[in-house]
N, C-alpha and C. Protein backbone atom coordinates (compact mmCIF):
# COMPACT_ATOMS: atom_id res chain seq x y z
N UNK A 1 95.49 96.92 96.50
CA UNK A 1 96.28 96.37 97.57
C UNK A 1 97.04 97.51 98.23
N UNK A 2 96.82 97.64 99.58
CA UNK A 2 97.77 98.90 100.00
C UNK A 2 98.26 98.04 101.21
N UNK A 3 99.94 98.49 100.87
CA UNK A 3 100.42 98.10 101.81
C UNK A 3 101.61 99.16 102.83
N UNK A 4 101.18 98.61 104.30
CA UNK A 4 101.88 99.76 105.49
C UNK A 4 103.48 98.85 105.87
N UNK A 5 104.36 99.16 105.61
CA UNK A 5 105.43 99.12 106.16
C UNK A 5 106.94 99.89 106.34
N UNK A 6 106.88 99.61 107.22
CA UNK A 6 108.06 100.84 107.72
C UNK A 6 109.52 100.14 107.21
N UNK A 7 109.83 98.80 106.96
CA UNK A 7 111.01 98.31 106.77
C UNK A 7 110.59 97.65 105.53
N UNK A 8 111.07 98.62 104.54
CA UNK A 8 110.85 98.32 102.95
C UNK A 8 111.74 97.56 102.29
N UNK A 9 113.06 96.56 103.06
CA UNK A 9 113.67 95.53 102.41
C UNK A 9 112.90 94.03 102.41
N UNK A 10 111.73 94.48 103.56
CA UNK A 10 111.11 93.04 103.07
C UNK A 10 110.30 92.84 101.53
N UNK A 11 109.92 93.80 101.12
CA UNK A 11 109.16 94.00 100.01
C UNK A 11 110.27 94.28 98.52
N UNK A 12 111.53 94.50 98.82
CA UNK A 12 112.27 94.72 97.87
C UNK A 12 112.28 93.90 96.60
N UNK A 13 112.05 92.70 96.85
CA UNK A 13 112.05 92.00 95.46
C UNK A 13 110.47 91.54 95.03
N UNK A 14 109.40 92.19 95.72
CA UNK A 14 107.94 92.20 94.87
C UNK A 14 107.89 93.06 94.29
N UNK A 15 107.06 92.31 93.49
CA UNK A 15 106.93 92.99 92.35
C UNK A 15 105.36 92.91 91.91
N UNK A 16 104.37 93.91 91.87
CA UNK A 16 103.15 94.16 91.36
C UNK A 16 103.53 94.57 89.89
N UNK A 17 103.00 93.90 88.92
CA UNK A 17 103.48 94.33 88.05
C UNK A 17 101.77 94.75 86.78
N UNK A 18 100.56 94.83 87.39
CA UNK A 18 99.50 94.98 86.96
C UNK A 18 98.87 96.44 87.52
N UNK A 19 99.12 97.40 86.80
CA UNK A 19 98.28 98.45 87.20
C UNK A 19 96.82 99.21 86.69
N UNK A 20 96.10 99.55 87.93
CA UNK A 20 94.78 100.33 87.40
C UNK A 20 95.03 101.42 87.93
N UNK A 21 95.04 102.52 86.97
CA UNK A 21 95.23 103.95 87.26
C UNK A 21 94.51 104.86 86.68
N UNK A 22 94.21 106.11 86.91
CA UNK A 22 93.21 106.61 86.97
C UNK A 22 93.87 108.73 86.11
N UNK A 23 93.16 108.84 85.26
CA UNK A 23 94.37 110.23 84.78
C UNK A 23 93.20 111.62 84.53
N UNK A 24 93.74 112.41 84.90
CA UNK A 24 92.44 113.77 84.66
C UNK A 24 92.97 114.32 83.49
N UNK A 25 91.96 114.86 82.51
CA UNK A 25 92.05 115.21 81.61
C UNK A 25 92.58 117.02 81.93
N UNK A 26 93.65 117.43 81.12
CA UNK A 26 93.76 118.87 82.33
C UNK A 26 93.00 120.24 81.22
N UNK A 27 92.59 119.27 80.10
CA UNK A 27 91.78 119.94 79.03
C UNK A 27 90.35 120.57 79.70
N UNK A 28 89.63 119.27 79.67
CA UNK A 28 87.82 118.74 80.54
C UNK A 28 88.04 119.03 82.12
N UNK A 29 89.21 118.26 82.53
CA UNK A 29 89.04 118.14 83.94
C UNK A 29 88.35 116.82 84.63
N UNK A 30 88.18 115.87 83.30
CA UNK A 30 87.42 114.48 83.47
C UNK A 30 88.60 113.80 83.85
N UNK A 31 87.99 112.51 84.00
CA UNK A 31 88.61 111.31 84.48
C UNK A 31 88.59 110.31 83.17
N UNK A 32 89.62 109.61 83.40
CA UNK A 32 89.74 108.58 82.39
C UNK A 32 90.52 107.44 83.41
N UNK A 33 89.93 105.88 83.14
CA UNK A 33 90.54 104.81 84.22
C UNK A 33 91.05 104.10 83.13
N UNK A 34 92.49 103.23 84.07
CA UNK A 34 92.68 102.27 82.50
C UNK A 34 93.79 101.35 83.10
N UNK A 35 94.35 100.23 82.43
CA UNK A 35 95.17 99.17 83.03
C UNK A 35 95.96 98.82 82.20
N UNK A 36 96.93 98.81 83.07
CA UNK A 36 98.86 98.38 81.77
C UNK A 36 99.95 97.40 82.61
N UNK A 37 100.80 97.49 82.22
CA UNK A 37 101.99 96.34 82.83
C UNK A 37 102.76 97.83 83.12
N UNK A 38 103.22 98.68 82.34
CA UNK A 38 103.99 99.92 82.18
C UNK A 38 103.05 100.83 82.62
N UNK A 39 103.54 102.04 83.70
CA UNK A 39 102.81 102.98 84.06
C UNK A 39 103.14 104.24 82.93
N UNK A 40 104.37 104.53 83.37
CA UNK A 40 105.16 105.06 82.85
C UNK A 40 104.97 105.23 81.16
N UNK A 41 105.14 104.43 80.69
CA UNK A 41 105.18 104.18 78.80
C UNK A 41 103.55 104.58 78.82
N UNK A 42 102.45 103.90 79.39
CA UNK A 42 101.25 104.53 79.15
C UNK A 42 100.73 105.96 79.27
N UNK A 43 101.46 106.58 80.12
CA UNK A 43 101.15 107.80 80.12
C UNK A 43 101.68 108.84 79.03
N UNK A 44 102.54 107.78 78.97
CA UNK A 44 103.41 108.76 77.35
C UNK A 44 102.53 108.79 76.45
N UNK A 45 101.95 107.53 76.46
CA UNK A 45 101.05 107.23 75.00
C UNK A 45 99.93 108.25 75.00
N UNK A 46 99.41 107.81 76.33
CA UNK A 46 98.31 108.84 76.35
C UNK A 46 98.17 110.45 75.75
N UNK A 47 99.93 111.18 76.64
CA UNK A 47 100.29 112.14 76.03
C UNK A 47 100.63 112.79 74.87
N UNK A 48 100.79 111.61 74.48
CA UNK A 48 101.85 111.64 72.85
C UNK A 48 100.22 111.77 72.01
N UNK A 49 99.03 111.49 72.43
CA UNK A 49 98.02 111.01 71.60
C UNK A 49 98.04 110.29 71.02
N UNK A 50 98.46 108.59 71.01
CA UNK A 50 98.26 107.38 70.80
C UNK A 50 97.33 106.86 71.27
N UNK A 51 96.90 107.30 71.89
CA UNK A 51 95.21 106.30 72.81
C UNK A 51 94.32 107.33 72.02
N UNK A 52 93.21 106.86 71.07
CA UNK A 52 92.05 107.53 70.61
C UNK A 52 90.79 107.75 71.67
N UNK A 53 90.80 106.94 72.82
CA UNK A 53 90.13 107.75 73.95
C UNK A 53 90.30 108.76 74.66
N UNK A 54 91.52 108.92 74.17
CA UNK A 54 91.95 110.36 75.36
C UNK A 54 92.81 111.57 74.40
N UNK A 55 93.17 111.20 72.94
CA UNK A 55 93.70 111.66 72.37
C UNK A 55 93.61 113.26 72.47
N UNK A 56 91.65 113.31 72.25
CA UNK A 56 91.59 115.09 72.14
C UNK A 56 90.98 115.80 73.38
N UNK A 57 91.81 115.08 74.89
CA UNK A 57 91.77 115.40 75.83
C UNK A 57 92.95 115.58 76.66
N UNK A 58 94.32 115.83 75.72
CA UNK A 58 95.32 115.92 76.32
C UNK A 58 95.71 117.54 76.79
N UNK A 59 96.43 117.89 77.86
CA UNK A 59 97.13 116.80 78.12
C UNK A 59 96.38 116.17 79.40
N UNK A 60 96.83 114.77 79.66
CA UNK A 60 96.54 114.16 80.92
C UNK A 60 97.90 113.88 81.97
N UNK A 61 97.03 113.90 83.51
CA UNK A 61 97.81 113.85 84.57
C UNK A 61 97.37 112.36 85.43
N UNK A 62 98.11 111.64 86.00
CA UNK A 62 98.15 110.78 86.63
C UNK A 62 97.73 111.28 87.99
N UNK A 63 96.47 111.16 88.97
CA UNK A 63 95.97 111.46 89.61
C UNK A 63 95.74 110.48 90.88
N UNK A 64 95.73 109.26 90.43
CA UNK A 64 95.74 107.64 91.18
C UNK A 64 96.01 106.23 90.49
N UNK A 65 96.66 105.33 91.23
CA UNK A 65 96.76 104.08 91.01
C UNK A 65 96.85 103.29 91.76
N UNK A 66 97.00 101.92 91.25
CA UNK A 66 96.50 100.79 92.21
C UNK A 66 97.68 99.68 91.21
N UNK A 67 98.42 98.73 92.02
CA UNK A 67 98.87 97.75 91.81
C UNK A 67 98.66 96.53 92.44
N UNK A 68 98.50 95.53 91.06
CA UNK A 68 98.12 94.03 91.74
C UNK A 68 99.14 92.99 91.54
N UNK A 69 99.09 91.74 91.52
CA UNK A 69 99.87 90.64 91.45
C UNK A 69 99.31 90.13 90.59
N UNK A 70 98.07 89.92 90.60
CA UNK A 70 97.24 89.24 89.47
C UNK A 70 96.67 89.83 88.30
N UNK A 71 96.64 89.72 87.01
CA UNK A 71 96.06 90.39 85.94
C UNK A 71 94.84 90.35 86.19
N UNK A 72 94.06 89.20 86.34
CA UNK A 72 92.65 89.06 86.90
C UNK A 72 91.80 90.08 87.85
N UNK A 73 93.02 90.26 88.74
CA UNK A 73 92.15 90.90 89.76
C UNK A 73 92.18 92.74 89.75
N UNK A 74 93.50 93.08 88.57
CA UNK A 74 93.34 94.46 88.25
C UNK A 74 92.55 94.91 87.15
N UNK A 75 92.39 94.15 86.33
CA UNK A 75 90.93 93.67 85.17
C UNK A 75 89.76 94.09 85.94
N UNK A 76 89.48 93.23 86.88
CA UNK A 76 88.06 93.68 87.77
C UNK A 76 88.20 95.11 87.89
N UNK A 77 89.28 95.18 88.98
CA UNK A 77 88.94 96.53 89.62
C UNK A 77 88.66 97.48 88.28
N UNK A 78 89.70 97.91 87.43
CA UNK A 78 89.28 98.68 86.20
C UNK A 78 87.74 98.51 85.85
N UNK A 79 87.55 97.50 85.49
CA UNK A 79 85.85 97.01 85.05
C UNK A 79 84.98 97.87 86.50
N UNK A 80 85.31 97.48 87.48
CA UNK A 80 84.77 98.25 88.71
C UNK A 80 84.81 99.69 88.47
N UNK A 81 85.44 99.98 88.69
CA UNK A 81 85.67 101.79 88.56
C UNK A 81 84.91 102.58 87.52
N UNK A 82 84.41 101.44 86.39
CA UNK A 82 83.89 102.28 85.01
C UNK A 82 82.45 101.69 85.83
N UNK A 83 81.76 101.24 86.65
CA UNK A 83 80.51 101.13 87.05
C UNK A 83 80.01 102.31 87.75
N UNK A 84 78.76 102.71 87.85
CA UNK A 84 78.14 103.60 88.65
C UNK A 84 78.78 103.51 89.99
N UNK A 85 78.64 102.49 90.62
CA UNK A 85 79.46 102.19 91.99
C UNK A 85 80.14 102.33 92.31
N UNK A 86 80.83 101.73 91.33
CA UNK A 86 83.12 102.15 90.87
C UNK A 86 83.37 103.42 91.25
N UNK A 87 82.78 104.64 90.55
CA UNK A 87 82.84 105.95 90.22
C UNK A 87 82.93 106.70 91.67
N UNK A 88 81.62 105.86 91.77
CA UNK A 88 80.76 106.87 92.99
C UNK A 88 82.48 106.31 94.42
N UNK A 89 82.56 104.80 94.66
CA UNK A 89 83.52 104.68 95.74
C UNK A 89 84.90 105.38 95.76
N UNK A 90 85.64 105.55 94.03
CA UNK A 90 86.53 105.72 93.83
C UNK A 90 86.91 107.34 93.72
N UNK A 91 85.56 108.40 93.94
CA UNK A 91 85.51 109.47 93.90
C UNK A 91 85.47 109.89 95.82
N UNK A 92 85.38 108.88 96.71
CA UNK A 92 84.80 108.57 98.27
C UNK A 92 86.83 108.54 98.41
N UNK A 93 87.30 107.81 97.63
CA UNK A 93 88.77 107.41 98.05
C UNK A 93 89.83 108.47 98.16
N UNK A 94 89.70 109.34 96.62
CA UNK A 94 90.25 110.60 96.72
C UNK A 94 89.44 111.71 96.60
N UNK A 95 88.97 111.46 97.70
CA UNK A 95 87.82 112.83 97.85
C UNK A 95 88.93 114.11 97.50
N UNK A 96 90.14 113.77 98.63
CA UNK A 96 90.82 115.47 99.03
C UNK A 96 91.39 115.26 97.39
N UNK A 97 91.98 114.54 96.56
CA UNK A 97 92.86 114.76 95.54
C UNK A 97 91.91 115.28 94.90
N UNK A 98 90.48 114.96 94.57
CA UNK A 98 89.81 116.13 93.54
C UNK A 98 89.62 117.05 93.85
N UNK A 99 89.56 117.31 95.30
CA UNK A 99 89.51 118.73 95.54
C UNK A 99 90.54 119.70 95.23
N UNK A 100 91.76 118.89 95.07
CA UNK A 100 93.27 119.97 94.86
C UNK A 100 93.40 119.96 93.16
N UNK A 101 93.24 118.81 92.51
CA UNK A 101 92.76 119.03 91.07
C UNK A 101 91.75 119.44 90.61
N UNK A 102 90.77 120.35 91.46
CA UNK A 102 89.42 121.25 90.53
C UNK A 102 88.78 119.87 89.91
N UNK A 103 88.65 119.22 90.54
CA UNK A 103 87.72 117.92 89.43
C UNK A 103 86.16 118.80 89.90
N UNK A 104 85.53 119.19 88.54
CA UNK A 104 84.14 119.95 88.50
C UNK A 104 83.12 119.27 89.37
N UNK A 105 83.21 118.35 89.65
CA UNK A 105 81.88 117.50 90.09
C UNK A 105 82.20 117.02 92.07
């Protein structure tokens, strides 16, 4: 969901509280996608090496995200992003950010 507005008291009390975000490994230089309520606390975990997917790829950087309203519909997108398709659009989105993070590919 991206949203354009210039008068940010209308939006003051929404709240997206479902995120899919996306972190480079600064070890590999890979990508890792993933979805939380907490952005913040997850990235700790990640760092801290509490997540066994990313554990012996730390450290990791927060590179992109996405917030929804619905758990449902940030579920998909995550599920999306780990598809061939996912990859390929979501690499089309931040073309310029991999270019400034050396992403190898």
């Amino acid at each position: 969901m991206h949203i354009l507005c210039i008068d940010r008291t209308y939006f003051k009390d929404m709240i997206l509280p479902y995120c899919v975000y996306v972190l480079q490994s600064q070890r590999d230089l890979l990508l890792y996608h993933g979805f939380t309520t907490n952005l913040e606390q997850r990235i700790r975990y990640h760092n801290a090496g509490k997540t066994i997917s990313t554990s012996k790829r730390r450290p990791l950087k927060l590179i992109y995200c996405e917030f929804f309203l619905s758990k449902k519909d940030a579920i998909r997108r995550e599920s999306y992003f780990k598809t061939t398709q996912g990859k390929r659009m979501l690499k089309l989105i931040i073309r310029k950010t991999l270019l400034k993070v050396n992403y190898p590919r």
